[in-house]
PDB file of N, CA and C in Angstrom:
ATOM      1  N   UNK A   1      35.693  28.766 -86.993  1.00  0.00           N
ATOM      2  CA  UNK A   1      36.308  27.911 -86.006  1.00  0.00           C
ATOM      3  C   UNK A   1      37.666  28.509 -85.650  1.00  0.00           C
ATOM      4  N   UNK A   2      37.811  28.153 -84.578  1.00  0.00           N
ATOM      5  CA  UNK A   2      39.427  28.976 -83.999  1.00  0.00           C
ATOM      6  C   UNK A   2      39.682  27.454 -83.220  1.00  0.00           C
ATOM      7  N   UNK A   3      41.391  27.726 -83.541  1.00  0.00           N
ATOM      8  CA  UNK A   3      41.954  26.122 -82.689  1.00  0.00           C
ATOM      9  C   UNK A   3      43.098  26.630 -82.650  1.00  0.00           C
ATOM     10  N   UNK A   4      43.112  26.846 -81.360  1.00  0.00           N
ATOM     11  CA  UNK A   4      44.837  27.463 -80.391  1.00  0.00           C
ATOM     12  C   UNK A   4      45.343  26.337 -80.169  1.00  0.00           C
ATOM     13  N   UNK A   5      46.742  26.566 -80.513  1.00  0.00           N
ATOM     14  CA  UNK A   5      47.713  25.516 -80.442  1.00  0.00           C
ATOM     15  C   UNK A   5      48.896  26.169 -78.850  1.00  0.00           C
ATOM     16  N   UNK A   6      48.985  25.852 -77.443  1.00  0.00           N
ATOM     17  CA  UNK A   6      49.248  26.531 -76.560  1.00  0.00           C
ATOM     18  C   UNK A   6      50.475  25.457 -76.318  1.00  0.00           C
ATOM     19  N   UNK A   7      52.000  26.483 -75.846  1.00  0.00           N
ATOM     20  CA  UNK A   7      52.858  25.898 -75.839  1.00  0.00           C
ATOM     21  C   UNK A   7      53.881  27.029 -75.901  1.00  0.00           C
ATOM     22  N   UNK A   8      55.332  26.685 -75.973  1.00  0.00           N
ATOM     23  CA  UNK A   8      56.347  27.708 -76.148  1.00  0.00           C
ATOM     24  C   UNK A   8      57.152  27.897 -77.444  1.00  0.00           C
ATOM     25  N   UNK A   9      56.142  26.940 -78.374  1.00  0.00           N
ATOM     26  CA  UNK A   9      57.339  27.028 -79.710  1.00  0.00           C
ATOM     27  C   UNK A   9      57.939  25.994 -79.829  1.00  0.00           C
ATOM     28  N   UNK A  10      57.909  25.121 -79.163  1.00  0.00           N
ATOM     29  CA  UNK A  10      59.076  23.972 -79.078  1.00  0.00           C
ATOM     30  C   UNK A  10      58.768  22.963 -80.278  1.00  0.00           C
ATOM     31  N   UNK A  11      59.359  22.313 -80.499  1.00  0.00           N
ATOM     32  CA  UNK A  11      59.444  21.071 -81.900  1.00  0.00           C
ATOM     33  C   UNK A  11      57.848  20.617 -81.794  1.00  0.00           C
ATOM     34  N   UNK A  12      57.380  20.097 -80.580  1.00  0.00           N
ATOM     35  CA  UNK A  12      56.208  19.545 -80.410  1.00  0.00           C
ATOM     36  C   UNK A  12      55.046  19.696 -80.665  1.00  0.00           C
ATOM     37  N   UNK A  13      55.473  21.925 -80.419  1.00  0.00           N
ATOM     38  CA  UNK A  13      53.894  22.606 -80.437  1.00  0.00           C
ATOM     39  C   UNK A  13      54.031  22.873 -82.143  1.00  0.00           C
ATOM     40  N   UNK A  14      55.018  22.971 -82.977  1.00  0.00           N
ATOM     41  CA  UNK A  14      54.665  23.068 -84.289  1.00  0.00           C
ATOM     42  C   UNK A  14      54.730  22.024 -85.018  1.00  0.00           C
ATOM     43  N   UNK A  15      55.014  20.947 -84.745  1.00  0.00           N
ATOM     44  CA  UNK A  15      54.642  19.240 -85.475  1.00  0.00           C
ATOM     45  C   UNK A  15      52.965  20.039 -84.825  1.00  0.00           C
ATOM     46  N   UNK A  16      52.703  19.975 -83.597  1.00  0.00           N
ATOM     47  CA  UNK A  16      50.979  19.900 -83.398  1.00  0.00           C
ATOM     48  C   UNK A  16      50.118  20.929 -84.808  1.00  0.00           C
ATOM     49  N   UNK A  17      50.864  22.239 -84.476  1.00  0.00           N
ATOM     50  CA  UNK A  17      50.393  23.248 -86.060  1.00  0.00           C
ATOM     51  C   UNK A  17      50.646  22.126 -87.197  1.00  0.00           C
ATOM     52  N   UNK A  18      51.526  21.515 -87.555  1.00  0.00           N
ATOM     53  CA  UNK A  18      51.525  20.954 -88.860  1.00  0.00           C
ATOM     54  C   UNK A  18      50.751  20.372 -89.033  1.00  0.00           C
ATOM     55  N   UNK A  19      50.227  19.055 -87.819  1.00  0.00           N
ATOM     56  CA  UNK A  19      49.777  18.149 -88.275  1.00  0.00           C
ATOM     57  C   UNK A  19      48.246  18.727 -88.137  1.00  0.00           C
ATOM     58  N   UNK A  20      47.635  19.979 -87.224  1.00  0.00           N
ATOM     59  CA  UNK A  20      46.729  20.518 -87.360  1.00  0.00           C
ATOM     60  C   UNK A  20      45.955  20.971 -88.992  1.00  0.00           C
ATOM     61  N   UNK A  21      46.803  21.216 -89.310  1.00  0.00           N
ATOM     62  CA  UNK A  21      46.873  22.502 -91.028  1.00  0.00           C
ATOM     63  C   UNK A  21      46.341  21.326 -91.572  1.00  0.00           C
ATOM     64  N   UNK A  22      46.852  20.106 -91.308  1.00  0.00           N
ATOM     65  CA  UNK A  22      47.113  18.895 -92.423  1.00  0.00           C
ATOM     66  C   UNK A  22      45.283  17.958 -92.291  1.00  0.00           C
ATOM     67  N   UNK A  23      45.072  18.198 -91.364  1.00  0.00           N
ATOM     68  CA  UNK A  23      43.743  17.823 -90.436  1.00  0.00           C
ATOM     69  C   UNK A  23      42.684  18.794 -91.464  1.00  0.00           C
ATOM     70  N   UNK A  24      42.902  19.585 -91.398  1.00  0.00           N
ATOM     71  CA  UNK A  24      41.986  21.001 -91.546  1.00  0.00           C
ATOM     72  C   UNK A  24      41.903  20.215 -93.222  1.00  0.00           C
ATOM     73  N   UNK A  25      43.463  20.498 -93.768  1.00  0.00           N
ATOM     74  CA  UNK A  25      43.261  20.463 -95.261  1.00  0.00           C
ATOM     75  C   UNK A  25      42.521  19.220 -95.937  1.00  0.00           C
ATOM     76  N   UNK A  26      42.789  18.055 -95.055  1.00  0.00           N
ATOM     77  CA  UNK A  26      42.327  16.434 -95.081  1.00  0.00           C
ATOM     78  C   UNK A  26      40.859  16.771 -94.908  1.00  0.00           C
ATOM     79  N   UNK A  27      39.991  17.416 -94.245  1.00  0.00           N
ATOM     80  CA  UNK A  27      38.890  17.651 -94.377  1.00  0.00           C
ATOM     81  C   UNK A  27      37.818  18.903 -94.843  1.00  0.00           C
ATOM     82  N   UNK A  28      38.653  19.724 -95.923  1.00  0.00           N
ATOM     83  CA  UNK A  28      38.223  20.390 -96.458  1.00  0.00           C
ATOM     84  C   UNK A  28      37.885  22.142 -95.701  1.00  0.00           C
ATOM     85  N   UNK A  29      38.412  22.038 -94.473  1.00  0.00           N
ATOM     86  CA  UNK A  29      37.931  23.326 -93.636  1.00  0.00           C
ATOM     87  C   UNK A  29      38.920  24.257 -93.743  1.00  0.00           C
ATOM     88  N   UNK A  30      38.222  25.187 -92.910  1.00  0.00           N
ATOM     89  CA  UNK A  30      39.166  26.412 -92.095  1.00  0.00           C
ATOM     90  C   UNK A  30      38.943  26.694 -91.068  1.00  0.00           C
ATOM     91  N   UNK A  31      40.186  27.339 -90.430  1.00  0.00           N
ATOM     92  CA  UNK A  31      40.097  27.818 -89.226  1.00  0.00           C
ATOM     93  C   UNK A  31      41.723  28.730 -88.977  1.00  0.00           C
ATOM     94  N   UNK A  32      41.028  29.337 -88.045  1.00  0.00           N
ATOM     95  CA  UNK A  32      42.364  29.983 -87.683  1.00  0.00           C
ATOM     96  C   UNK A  32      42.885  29.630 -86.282  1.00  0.00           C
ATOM     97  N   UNK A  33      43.938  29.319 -86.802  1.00  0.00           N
ATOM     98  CA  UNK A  33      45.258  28.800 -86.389  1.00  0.00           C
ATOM     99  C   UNK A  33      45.997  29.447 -85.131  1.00  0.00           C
ATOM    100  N   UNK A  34      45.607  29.957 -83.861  1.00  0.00           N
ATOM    101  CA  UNK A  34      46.283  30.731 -83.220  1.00  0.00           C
ATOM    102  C   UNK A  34      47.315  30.180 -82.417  1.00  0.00           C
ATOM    103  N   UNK A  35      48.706  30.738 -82.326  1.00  0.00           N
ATOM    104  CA  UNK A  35      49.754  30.047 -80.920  1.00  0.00           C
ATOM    105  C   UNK A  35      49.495  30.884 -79.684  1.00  0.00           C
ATOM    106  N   UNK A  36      49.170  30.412 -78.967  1.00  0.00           N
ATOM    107  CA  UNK A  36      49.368  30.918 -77.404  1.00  0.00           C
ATOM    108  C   UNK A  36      50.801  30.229 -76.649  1.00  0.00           C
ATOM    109  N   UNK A  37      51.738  31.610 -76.693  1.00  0.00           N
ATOM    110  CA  UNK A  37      52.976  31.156 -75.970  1.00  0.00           C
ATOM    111  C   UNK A  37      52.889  32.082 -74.945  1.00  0.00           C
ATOM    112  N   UNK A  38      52.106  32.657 -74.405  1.00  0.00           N
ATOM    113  CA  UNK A  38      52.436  33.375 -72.787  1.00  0.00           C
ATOM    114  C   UNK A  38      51.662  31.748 -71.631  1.00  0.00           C
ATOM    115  N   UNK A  39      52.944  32.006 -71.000  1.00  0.00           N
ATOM    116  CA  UNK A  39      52.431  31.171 -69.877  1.00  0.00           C
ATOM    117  C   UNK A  39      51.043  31.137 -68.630  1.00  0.00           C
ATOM    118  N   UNK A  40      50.523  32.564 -68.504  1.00  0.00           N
ATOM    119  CA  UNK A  40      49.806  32.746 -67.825  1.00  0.00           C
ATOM    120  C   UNK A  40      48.710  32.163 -68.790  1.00  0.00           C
ATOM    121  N   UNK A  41      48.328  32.789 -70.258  1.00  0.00           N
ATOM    122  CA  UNK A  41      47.251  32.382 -71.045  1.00  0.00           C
ATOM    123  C   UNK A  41      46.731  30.768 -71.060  1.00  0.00           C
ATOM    124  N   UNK A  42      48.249  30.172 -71.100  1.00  0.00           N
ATOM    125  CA  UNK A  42      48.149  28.968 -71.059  1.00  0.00           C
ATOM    126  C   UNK A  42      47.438  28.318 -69.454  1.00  0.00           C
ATOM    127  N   UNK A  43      47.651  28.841 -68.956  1.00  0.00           N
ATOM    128  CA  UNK A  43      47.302  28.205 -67.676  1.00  0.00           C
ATOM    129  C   UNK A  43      46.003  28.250 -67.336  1.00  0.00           C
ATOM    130  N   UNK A  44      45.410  29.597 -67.696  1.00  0.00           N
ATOM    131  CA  UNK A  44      43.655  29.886 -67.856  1.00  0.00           C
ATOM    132  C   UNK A  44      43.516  28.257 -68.450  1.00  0.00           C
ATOM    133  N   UNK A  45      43.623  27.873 -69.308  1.00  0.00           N
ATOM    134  CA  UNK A  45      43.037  26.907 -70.094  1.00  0.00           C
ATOM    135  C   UNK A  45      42.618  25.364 -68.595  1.00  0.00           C
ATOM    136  N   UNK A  46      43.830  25.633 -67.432  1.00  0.00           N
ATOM    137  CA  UNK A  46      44.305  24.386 -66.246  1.00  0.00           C
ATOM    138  C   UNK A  46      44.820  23.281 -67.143  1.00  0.00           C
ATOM    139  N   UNK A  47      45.734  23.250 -68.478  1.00  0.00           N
ATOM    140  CA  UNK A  47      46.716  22.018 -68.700  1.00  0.00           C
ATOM    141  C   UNK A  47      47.830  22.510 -67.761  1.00  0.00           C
ATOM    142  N   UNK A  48      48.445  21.058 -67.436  1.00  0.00           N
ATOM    143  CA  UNK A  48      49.605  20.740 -66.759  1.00  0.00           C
ATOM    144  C   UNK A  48      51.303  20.737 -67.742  1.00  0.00           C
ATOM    145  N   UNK A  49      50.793  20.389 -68.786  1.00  0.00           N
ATOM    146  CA  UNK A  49      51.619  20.210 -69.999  1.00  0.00           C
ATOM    147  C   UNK A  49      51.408  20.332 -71.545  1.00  0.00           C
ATOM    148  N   UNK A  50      52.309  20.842 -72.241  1.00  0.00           N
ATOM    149  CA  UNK A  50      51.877  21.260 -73.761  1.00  0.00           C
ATOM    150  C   UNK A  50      52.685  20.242 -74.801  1.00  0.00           C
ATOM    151  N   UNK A  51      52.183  20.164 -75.857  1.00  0.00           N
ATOM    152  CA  UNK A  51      51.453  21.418 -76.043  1.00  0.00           C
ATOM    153  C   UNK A  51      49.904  20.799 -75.808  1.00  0.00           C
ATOM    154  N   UNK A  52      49.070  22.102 -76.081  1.00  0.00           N
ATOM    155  CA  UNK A  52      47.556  22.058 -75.815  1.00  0.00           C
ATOM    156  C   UNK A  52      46.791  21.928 -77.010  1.00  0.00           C
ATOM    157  N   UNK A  53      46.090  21.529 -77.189  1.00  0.00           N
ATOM    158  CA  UNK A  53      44.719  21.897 -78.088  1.00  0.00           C
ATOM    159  C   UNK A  53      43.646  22.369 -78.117  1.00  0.00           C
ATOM    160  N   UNK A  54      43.187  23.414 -78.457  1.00  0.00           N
ATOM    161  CA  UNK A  54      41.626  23.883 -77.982  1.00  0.00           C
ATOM    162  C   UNK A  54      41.104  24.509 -79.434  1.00  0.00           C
ATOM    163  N   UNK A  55      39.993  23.778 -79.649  1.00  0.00           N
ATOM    164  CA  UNK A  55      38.994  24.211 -80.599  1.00  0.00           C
ATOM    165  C   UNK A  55      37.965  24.972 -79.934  1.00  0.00           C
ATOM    166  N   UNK A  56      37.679  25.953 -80.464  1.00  0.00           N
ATOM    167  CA  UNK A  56      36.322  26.840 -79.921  1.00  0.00           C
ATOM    168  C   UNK A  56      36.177  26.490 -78.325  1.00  0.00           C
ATOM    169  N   UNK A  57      37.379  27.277 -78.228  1.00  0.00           N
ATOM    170  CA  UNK A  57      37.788  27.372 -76.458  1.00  0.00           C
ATOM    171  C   UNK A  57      37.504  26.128 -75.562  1.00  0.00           C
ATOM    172  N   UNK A  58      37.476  24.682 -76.287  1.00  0.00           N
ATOM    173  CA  UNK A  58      37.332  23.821 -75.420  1.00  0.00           C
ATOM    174  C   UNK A  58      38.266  22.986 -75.404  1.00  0.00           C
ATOM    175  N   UNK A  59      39.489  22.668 -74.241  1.00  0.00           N
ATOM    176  CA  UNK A  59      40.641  21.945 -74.442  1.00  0.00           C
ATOM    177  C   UNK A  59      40.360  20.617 -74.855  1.00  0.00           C
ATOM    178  N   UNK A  60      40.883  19.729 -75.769  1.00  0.00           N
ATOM    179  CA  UNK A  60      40.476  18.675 -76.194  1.00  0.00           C
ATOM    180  C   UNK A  60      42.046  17.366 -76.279  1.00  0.00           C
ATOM    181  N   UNK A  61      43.083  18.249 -76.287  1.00  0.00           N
ATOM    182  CA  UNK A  61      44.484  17.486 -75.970  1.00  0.00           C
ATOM    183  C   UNK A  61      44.968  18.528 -75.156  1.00  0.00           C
ATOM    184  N   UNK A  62      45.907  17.583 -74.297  1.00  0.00           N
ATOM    185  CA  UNK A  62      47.370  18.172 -73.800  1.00  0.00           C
ATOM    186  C   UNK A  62      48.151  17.299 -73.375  1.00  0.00           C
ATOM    187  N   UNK A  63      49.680  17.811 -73.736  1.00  0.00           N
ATOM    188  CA  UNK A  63      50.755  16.866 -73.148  1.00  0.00           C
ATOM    189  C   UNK A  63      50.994  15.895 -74.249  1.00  0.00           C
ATOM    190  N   UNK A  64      50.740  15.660 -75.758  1.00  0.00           N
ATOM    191  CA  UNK A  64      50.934  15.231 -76.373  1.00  0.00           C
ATOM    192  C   UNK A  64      50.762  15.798 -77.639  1.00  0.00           C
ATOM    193  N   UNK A  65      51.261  15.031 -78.900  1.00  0.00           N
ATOM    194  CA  UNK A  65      51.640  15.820 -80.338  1.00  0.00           C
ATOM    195  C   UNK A  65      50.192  14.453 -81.052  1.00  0.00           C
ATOM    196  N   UNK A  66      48.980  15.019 -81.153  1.00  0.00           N
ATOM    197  CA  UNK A  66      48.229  14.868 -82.062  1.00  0.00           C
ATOM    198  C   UNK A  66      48.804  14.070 -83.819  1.00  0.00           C
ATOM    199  N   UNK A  67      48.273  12.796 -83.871  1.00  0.00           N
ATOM    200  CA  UNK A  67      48.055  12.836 -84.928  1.00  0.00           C
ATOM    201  C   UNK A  67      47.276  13.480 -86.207  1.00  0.00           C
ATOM    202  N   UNK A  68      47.857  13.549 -87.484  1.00  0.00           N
ATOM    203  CA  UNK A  68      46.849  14.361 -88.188  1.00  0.00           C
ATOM    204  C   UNK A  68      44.830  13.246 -88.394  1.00  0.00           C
ATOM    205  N   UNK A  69      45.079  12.198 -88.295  1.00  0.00           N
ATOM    206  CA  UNK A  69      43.858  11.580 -88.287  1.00  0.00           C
ATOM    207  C   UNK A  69      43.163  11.187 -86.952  1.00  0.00           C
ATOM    208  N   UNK A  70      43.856  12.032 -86.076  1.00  0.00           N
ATOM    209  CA  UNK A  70      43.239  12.258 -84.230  1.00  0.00           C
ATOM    210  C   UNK A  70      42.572  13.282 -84.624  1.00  0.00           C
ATOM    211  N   UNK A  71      43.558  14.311 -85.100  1.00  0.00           N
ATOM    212  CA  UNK A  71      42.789  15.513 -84.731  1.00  0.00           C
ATOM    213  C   UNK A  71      41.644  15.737 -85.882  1.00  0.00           C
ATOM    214  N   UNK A  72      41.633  14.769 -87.238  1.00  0.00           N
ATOM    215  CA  UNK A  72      40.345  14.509 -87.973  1.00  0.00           C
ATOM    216  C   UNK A  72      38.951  14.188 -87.196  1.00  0.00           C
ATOM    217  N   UNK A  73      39.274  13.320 -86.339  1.00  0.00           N
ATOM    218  CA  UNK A  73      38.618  12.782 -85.837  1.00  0.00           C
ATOM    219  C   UNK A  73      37.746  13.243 -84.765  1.00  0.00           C
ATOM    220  N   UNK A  74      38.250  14.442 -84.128  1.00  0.00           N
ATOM    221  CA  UNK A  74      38.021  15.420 -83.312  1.00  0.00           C
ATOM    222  C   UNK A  74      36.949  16.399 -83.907  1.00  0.00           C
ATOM    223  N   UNK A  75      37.887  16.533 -85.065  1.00  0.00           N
ATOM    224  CA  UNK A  75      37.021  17.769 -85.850  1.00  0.00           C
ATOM    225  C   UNK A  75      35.625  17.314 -86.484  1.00  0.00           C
ATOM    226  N   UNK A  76      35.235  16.325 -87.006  1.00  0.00           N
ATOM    227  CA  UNK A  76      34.483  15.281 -87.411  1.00  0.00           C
ATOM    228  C   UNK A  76      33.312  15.705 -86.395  1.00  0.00           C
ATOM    229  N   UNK A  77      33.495  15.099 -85.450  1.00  0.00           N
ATOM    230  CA  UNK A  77      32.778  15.414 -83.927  1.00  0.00           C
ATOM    231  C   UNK A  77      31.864  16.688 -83.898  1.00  0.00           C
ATOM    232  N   UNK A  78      32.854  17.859 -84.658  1.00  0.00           N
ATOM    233  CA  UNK A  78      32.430  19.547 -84.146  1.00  0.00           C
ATOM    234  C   UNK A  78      30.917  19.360 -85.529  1.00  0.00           C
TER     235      UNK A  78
END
């Protein structure tokens, strides 16, 4: 599993990594963790605002900071 966290670094997009890691660890998985901070990359995805979320290239948040039992809940799903 791959889950890009897309954004510029800001407080928001790494609370999203934290509470991601914390998701992952709460349910026993892995995945790798990628940041996408070029702006063009980000835009392929068409969010308006970050940070983003995308598991196995399918955007699933943007414009908001994920809880760690949202993004359980997400993953649950996969």
């Amino acid at each position: 599993m791959v889950i890009k966290i897309l954004g510029s670094g800001c407080p928001n997009c790494r609370r999203l990594v934290k509470h991601t890691q914390q998701a992952l660890d709460q349910l026993g998985l892995e995945a790798d963790i990628v940041k996408v901070t070029d702006y063009a990359d980000i835009a392929s995805y068409g969010i308006l605002s970050t940070p983003g979320l995308v598991i196995d290239e399918q955007v699933v948040s943007a414009g908001r900071v994920l809880r760690p039992d949202d993004i359980v809940a997400i993953l649950s799903k996969k």
